[in-house]
Protein backbone atom coordinates (compact mmCIF):
# COMPACT_ATOMS: atom_id res chain seq x y z
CA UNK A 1 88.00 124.30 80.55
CA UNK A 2 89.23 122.18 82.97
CA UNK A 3 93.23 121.61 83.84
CA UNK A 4 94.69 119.03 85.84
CA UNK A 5 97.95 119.99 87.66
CA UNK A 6 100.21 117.25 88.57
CA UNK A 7 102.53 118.34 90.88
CA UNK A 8 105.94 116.12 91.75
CA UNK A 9 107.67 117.93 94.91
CA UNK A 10 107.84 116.95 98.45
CA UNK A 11 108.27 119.95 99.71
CA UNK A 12 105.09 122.26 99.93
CA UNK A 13 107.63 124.94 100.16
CA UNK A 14 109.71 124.22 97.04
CA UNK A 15 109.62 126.16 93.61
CA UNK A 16 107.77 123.36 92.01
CA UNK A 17 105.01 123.67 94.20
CA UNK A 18 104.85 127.20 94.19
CA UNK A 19 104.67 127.43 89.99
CA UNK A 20 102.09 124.93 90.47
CA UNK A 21 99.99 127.20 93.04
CA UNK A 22 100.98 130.21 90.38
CA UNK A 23 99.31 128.55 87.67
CA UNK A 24 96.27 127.60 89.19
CA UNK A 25 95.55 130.80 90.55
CA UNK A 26 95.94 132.24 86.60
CA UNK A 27 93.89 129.66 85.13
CA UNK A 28 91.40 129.95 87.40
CA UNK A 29 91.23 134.18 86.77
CA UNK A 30 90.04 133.80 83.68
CA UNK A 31 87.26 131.25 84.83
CA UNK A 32 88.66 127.61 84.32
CA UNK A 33 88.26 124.90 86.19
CA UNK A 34 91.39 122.98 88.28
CA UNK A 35 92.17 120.05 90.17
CA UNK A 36 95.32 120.02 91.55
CA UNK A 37 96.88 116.11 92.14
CA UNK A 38 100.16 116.78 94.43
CA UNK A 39 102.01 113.32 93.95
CA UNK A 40 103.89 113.28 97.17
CA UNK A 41 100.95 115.03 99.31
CA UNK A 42 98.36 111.89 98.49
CA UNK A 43 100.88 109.11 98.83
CA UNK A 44 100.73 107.71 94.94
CA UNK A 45 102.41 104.61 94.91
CA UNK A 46 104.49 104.69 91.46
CA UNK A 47 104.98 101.15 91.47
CA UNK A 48 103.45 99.56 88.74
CA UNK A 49 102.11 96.01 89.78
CA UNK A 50 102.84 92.96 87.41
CA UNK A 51 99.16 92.75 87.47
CA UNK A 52 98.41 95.79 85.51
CA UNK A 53 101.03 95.07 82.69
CA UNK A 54 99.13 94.43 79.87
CA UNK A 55 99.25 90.96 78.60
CA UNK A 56 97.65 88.12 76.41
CA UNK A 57 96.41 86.28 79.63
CA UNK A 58 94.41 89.45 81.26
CA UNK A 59 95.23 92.49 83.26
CA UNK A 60 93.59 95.08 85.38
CA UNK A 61 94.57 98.49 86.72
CA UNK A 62 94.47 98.69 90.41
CA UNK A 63 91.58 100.40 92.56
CA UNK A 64 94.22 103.51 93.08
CA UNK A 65 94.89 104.12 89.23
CA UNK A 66 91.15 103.40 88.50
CA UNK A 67 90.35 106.31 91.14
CA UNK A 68 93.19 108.94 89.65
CA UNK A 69 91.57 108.40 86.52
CA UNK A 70 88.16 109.09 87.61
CA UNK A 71 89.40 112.48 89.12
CA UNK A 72 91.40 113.72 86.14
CA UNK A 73 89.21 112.03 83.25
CA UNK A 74 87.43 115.22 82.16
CA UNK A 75 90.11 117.60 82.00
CA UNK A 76 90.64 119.52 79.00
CA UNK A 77 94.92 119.96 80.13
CA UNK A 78 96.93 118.54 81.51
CA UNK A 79 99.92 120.39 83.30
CA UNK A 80 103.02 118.80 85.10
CA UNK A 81 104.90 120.22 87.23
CA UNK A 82 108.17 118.66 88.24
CA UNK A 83 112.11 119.19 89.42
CA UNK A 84 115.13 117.59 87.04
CA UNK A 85 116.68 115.13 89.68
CA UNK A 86 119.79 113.38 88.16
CA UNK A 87 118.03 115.26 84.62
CA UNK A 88 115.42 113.41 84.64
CA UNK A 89 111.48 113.75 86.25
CA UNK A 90 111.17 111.96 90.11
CA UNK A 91 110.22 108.71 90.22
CA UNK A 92 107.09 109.11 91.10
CA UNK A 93 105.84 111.29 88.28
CA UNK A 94 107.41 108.49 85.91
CA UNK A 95 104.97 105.90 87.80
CA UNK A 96 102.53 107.91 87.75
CA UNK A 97 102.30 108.03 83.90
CA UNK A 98 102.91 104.54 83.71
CA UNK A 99 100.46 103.62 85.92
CA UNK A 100 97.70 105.60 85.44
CA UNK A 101 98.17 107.19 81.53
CA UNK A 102 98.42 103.40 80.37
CA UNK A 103 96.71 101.48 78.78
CA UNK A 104 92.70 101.60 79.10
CA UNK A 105 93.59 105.70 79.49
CA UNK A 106 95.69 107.36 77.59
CA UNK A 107 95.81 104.58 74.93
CA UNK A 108 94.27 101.17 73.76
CA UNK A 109 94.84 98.22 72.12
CA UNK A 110 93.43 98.10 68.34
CA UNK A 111 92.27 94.73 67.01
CA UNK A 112 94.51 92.74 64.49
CA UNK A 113 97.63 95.03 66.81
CA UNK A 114 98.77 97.94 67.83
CA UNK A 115 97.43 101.23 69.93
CA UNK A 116 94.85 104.29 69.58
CA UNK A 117 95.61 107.11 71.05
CA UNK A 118 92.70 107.73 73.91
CA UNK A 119 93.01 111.30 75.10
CA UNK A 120 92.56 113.33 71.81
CA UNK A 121 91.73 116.70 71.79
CA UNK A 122 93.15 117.20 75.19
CA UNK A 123 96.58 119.06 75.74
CA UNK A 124 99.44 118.69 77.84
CA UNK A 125 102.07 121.50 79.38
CA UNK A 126 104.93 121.24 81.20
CA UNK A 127 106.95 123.09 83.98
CA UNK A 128 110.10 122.05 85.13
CA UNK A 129 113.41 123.80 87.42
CA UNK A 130 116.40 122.73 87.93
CA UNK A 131 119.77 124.00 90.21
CA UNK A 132 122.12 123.33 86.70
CA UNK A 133 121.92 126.54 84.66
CA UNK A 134 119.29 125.69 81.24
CA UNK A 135 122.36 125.93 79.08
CA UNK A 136 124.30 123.62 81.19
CA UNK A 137 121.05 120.97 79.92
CA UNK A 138 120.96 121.73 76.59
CA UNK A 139 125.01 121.41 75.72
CA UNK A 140 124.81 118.18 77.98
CA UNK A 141 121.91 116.54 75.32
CA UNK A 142 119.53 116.23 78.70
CA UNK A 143 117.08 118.73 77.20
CA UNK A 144 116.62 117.49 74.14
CA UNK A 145 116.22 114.00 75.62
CA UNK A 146 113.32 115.02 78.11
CA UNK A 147 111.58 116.55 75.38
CA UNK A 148 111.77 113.69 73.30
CA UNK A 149 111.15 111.08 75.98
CA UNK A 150 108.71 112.62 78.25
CA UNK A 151 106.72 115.03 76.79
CA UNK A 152 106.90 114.30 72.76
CA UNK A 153 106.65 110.57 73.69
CA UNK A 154 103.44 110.73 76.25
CA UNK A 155 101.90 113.51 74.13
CA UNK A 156 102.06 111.02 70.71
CA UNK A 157 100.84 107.69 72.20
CA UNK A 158 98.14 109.24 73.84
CA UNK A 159 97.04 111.69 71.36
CA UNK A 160 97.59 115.18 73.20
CA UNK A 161 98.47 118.08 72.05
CA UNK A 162 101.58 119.25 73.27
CA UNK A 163 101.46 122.85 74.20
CA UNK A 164 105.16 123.62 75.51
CA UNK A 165 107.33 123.06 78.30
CA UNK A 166 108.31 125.94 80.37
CA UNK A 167 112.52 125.12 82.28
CA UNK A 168 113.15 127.14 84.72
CA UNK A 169 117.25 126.74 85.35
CA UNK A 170 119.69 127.65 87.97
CA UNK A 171 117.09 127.89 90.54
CA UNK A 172 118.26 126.76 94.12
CA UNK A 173 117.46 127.66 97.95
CA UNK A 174 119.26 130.68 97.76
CA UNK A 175 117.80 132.08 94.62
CA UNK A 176 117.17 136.32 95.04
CA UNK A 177 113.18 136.35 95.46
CA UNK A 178 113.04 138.53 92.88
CA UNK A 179 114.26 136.07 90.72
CA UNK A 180 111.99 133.78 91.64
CA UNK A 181 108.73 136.00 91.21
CA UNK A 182 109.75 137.08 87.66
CA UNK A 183 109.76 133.18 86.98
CA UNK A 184 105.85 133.26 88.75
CA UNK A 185 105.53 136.60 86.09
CA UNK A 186 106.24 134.33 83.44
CA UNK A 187 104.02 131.66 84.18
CA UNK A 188 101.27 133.70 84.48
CA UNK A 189 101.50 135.94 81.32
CA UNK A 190 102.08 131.81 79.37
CA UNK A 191 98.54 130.99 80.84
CA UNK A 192 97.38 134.34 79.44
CA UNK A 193 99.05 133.67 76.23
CA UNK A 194 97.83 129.70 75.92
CA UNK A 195 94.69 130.16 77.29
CA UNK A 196 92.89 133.36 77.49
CA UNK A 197 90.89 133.18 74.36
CA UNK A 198 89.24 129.48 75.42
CA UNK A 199 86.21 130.15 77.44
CA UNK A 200 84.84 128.05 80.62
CA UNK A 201 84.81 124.49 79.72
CA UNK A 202 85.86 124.97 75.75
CA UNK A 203 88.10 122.52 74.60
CA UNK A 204 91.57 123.77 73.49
């Protein structure tokens, strides 16, 4: 099996980037495969061009999408990893699934209208932190509305299945370390729990 971890932080210090490193490590004891993407490391350009919006008249992805789709095209998961800035996933991860989870990847067109879903029988996870306590996001609505519009909405049109999402709240730069490695506990015993009966390369 093969996971893709998308990782939104520009900080190689930061929480989100240490999960990330967390989770790799786990999947990887129990034999899977990973590539890790870090957003902010390779300089992804979330803009989406009006050239790749699809349309009657033609439209093409750009060489950078086409290449981020090569690299991630065979993975069995795919896991995000991502802070809540203003409640909501950085720009760049938004781009990023607009850009290169469109359409001629996650989805395409179907003739007389509409979309098929591309990536069936793949999955999708989620990990994300915030500095706002997780109760403070659920009696504001802003949980419920990330569910619903990023990883419900990206796991439908593309046909993944959605696995869970994993929020990590209250967690800031003065956060006990102890804190912060039970959070590392838990990600590890969720890989063990998601993943530890699919063998190398086995789809989930």
């Amino acid at each position: 099996m093969k996971h893709a971890i998308i990782v939104a932080h520009p900080n190689a210090q930061s929480f989100t980037t240490s999960a990330a490193d967390i989770y790799r490590g786990a999947v990887e004891a129990l034999g899977h495969v990973s590539i890790v993407r870090n957003l902010y490391q390779c300089g992804f350009d979330p803009r989406l061009g009006d050239g790749e919006i699809p349309r009657q008249q033609g439209f093409a992805a750009a060489e950078d999408v086409l290449e981020e789709r090569a690299l991630i095209a065979d993975a069995d998961v795919f896991a995000f990893f991502y802070p809540l800035w203003f409640n909501a996933p950085p720009a760049v991860l938004v781009g990023y699934i607009q850009r290169v989870f469109g359409m001629g990847f996650g989805y395409g067109p179907i003739r007389g209208g509409g979309n098929e879903p591309l990536l069936t029988g793949k999955s999708m996870i989620s990990f994300s932190s915030s500095g706002a306590p997780a109760e403070w996001l659920r009696s504001e609505g802003s949980w419920e509305a990330l569910q619903n519009l990023f990883d419900h909405h990206v796991a439908d049109v593309c046909g993944l299945r959605f696995l869970e999402h994993r929020h990590f709240g209250g967690v800031l730069s003065q956060t006990p370390r102890a804190r912060v490695e039970a959070h590392f506990a838990e990600i590890v015993a969720l890989v063990q729990r998601q993943f530890a009966a699919q063998k190398l390369h086995e789809r989930p």
